[in-house]
C-alpha atoms as a PDB file:
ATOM      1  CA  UNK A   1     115.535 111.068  85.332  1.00  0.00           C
ATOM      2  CA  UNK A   2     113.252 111.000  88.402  1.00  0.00           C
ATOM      3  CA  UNK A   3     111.138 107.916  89.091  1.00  0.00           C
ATOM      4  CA  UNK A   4     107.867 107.925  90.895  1.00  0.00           C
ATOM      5  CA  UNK A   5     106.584 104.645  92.982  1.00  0.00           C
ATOM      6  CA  UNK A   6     102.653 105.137  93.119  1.00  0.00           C
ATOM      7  CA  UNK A   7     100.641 103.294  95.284  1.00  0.00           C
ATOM      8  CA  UNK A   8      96.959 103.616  96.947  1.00  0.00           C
ATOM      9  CA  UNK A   9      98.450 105.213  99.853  1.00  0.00           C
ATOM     10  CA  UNK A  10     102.264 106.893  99.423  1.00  0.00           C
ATOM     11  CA  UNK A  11     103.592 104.204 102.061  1.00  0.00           C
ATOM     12  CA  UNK A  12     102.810 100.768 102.517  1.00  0.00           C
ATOM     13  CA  UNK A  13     103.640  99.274  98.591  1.00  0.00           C
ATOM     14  CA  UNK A  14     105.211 102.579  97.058  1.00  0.00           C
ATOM     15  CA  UNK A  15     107.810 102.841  99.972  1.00  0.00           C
ATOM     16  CA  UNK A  16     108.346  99.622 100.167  1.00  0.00           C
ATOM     17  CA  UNK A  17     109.069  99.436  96.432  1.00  0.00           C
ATOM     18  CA  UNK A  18     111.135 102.332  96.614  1.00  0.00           C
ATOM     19  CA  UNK A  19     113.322 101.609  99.128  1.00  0.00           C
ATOM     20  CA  UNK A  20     114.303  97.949  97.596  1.00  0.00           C
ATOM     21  CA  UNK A  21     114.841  99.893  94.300  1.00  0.00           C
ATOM     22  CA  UNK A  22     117.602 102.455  96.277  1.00  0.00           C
ATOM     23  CA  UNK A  23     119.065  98.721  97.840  1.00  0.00           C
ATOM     24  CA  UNK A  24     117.781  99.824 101.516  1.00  0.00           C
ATOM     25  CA  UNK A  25     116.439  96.456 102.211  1.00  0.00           C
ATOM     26  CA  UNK A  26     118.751  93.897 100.070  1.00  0.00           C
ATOM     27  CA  UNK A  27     118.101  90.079 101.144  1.00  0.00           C
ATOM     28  CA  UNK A  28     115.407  88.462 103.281  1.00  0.00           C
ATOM     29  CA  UNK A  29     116.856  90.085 106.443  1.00  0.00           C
ATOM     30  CA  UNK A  30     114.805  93.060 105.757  1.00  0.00           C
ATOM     31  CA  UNK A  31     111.522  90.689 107.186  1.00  0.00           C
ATOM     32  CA  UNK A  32     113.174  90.564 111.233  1.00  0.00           C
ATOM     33  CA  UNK A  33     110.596  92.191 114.012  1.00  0.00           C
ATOM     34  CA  UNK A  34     112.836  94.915 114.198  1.00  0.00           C
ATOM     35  CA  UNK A  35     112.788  96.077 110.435  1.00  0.00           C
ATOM     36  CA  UNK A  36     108.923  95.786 110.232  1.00  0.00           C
ATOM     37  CA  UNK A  37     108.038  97.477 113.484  1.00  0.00           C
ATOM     38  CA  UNK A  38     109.830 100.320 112.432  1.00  0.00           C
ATOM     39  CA  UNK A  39     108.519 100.286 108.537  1.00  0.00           C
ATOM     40  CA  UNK A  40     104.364  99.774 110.241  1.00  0.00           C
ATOM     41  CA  UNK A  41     105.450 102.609 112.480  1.00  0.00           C
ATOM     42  CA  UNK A  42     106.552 105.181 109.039  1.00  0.00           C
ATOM     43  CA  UNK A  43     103.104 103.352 107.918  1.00  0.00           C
ATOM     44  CA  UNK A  44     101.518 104.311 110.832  1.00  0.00           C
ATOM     45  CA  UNK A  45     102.775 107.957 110.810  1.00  0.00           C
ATOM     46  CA  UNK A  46     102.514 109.057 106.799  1.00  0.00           C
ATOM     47  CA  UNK A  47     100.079 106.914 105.495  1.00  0.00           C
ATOM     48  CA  UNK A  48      97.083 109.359 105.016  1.00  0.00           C
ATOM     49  CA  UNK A  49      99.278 111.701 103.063  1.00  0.00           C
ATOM     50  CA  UNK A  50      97.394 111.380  99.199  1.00  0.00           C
ATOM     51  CA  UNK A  51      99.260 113.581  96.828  1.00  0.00           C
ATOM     52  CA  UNK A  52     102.000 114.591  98.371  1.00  0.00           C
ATOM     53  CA  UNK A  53     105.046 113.510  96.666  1.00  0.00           C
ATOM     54  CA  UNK A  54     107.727 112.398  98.516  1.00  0.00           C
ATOM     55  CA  UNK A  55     111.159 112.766  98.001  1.00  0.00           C
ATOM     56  CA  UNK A  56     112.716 109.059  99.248  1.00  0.00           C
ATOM     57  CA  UNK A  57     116.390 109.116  97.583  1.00  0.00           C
ATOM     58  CA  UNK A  58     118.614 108.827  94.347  1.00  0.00           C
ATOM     59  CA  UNK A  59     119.961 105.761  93.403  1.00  0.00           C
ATOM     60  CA  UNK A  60     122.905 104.818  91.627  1.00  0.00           C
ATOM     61  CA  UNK A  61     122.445 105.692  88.478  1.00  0.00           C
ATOM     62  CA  UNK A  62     121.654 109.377  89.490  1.00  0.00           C
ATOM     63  CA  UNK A  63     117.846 109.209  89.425  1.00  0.00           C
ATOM     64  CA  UNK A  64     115.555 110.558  91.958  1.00  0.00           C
ATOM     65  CA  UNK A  65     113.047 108.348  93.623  1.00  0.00           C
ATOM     66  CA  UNK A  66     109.705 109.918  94.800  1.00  0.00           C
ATOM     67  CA  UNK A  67     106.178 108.085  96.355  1.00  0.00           C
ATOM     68  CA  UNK A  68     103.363 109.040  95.671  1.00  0.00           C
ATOM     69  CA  UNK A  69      99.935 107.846  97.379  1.00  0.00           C
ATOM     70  CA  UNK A  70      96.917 108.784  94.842  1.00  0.00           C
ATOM     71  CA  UNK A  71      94.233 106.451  96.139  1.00  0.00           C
ATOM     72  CA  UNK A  72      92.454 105.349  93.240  1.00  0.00           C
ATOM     73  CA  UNK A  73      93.512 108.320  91.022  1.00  0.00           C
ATOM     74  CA  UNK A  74      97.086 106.965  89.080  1.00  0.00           C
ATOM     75  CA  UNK A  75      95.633 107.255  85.778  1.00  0.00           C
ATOM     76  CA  UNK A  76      94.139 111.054  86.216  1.00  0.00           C
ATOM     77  CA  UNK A  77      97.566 111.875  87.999  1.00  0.00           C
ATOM     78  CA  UNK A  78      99.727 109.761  85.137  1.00  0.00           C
ATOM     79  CA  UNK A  79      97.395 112.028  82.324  1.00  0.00           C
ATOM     80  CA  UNK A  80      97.969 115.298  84.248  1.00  0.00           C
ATOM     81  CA  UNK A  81     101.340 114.608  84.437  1.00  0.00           C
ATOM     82  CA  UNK A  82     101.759 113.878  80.693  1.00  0.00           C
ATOM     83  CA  UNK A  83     100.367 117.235  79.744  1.00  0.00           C
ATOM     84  CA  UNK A  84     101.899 119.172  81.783  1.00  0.00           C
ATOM     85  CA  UNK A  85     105.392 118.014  80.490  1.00  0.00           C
ATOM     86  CA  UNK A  86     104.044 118.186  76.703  1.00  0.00           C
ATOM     87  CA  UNK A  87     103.304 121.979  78.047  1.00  0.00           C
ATOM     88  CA  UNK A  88     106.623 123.131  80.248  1.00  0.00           C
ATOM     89  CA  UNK A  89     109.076 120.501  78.553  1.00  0.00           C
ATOM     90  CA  UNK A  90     111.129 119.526  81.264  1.00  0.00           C
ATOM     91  CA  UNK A  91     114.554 118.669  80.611  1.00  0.00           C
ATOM     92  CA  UNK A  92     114.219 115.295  82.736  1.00  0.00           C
ATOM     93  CA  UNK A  93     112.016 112.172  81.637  1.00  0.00           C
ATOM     94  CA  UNK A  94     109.633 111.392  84.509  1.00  0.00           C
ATOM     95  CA  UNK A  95     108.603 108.033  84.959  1.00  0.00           C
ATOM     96  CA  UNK A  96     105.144 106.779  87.259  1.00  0.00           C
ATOM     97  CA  UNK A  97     105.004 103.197  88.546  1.00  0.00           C
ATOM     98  CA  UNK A  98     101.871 101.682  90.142  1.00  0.00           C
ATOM     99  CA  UNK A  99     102.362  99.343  92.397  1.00  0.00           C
ATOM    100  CA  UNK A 100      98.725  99.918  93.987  1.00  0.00           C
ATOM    101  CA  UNK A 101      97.638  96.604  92.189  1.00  0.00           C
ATOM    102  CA  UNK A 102     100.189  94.361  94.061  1.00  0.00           C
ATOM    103  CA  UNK A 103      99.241  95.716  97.288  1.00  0.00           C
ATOM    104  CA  UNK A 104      96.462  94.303  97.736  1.00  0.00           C
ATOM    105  CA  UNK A 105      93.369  94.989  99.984  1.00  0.00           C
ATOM    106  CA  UNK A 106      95.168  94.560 103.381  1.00  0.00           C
ATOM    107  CA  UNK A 107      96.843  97.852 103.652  1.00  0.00           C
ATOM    108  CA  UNK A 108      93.419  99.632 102.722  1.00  0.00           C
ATOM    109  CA  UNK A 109      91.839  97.949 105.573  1.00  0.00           C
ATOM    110  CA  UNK A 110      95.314  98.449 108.352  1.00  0.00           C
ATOM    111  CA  UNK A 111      95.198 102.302 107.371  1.00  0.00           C
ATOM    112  CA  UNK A 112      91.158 102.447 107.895  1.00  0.00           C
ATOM    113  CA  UNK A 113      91.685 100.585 110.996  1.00  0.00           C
ATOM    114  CA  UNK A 114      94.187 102.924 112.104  1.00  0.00           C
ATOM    115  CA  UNK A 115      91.923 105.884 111.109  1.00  0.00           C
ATOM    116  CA  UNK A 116      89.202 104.452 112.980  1.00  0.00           C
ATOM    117  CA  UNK A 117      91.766 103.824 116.507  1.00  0.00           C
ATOM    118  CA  UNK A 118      91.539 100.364 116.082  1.00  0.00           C
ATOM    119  CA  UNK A 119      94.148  98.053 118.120  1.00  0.00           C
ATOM    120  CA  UNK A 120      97.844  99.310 116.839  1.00  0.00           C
ATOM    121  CA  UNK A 121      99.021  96.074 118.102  1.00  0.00           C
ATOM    122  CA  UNK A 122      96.590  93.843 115.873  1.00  0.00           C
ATOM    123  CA  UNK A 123      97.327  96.618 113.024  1.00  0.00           C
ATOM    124  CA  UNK A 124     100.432  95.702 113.601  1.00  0.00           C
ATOM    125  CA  UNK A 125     100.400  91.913 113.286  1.00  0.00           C
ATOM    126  CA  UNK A 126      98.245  92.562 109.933  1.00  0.00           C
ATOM    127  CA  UNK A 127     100.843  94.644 108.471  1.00  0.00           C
ATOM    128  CA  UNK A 128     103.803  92.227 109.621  1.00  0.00           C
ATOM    129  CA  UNK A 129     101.847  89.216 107.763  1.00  0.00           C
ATOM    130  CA  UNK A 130     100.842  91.628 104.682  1.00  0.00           C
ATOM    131  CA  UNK A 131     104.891  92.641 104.513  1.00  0.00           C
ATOM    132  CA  UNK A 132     105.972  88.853 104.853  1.00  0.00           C
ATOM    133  CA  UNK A 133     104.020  87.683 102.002  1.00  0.00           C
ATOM    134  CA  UNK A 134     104.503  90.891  99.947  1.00  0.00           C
ATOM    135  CA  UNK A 135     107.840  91.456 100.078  1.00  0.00           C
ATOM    136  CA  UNK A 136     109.525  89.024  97.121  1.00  0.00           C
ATOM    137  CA  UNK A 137     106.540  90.307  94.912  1.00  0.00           C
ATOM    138  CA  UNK A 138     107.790  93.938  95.375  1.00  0.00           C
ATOM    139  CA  UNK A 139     111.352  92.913  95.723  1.00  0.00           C
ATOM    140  CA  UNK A 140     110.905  91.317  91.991  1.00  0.00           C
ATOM    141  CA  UNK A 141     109.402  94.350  90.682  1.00  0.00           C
ATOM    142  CA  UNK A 142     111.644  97.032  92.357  1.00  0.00           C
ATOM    143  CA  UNK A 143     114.451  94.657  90.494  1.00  0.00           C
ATOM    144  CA  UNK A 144     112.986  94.341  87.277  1.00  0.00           C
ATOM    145  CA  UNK A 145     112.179  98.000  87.024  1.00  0.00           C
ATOM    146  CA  UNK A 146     115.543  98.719  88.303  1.00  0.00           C
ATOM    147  CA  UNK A 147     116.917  96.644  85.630  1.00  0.00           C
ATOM    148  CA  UNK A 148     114.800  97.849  82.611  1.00  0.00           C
ATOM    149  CA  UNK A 149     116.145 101.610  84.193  1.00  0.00           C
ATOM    150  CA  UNK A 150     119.721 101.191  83.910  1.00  0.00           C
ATOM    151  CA  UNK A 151     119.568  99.376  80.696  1.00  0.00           C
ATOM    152  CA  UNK A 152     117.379 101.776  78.662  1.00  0.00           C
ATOM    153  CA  UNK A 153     114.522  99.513  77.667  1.00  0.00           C
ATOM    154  CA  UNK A 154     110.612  99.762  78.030  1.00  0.00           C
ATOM    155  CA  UNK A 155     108.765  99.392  81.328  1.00  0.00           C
ATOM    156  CA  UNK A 156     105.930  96.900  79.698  1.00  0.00           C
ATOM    157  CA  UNK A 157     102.946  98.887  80.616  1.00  0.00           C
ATOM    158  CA  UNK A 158     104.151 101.708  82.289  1.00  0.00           C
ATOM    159  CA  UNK A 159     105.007 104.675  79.672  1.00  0.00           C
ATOM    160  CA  UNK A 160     107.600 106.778  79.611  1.00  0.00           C
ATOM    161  CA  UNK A 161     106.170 110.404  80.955  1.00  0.00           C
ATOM    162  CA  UNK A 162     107.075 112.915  78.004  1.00  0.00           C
END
């Protein structure tokens, strides 16, 4: 089974929802200086990449974790997706999580402002507040998900990818 995190960008939300999912960033310890300077710099570096999927771990029940960053586009890539699989019939289920609506608007408007060569260090602070209030809302769903996962049962409105 492979699981896809999608999120407006493939960083920011996505990442950070994947990695809690593989148990990278267990606890509130993950929030130190240290932790975020080095999560807004893989921000920093690979946020602009929109459609690339990236290949972030497996977890351990054996299934692969991917982000994806598809701006505004989940539901075209979700309904490509789906019929491609109805026409090569992969032997894997494929599921695609958005997280791009707990995000918010902040990491839009860091990754515009670090398009544009705005100041990294005020970037910086913005995506250290955005991460500190964001992180038990992603921490819950990379859980839950998690959860649902190992136990076999519907994702509530994200569909199984057949």
């Amino acid at each position: 089974m492979k699981v896809v995190y999608c999120g407006y960008r493939g960083t920011y939300g996505a990442l950070l929802t994947a990695a809690i999912h593989l148990g990278l960033h267990e606890g509130a310890g993950f929030c130190d200086k240290r932790h975020i300077k080095k999560y807004f710099e893989i921000c920093r570096l690979y946020g602009e990449q929109y459609g690339n999927l990236i290949y972030i771990g497996v977890d351990e029940g054996l299934r692969e974790i991917y982000i994806l960053g598809c701006k505004r586009y989940f539901s075209v890539i979700r309904k490509a997706h789906v019929h491609m699989n109805r026409i090569f019939k992969p032997e894997e289920n494929i599921y695609h999580l958005d997280v791009g609506r707990l995000e918010g608007i902040l990491p839009r408007i860091i990754g515009f402002m670090l398009a544009r060569r705005f100041s990294e260090r005020l970037c910086e602070k913005l995506f250290s507040y955005w991460l500190i209030r964001k992180y038990h809302e992603f921490s819950r769903m990379a859980t839950t998900i998690k959860h649902k996962l190992e136990n076999g049962e519907r994702i509530g409105e994200w569909e199984l990818m057949r």
